[in-house]
Protein backbone atom coordinates (compact mmCIF):
# COMPACT_ATOMS: atom_id res chain seq x y z
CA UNK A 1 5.42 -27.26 7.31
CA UNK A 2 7.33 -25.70 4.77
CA UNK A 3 4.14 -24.73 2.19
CA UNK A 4 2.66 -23.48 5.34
CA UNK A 5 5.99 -21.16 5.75
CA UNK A 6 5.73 -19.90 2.09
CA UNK A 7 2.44 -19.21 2.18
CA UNK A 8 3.24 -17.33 4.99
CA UNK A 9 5.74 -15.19 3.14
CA UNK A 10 3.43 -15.11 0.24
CA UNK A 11 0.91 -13.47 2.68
CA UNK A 12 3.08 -10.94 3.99
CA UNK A 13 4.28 -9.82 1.00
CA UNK A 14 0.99 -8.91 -0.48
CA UNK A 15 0.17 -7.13 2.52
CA UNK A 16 3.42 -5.28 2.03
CA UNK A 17 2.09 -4.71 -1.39
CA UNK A 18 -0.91 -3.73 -0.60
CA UNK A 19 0.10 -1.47 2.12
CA UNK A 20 2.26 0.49 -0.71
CA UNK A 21 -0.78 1.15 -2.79
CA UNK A 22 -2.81 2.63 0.62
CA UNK A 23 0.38 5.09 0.75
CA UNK A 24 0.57 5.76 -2.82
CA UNK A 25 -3.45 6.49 -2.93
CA UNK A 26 -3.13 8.68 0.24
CA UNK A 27 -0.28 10.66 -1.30
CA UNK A 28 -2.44 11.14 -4.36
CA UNK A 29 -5.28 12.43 -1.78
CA UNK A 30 -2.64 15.00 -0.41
CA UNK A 31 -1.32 16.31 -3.33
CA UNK A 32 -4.78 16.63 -4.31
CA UNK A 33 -6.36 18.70 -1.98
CA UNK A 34 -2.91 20.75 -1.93
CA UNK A 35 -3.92 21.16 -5.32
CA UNK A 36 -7.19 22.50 -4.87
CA UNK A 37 -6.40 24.97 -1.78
CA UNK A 38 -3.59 26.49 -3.79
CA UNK A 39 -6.18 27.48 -7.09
């Protein structure tokens, strides 16, 4: 029961992880294309 907990945790906190790194690429996107309208 417990390892099934922590894995549990362990699972969400990747997702968190990986749901930082979406942001962080979609930010990049924005201030891409911000980029390029503004040249």
């Amino acid at each position: 029961m417990r390892i099934a907990a922590q894995r549990h945790i362990e699972r969400r906190g990747f997702m968190n992880a990986e749901e930082k790194h979406a942001k962080r690429e979609n930010h990049a996107h924005k201030s891409e294309s911000l980029q390029k309208t503004h040249s």
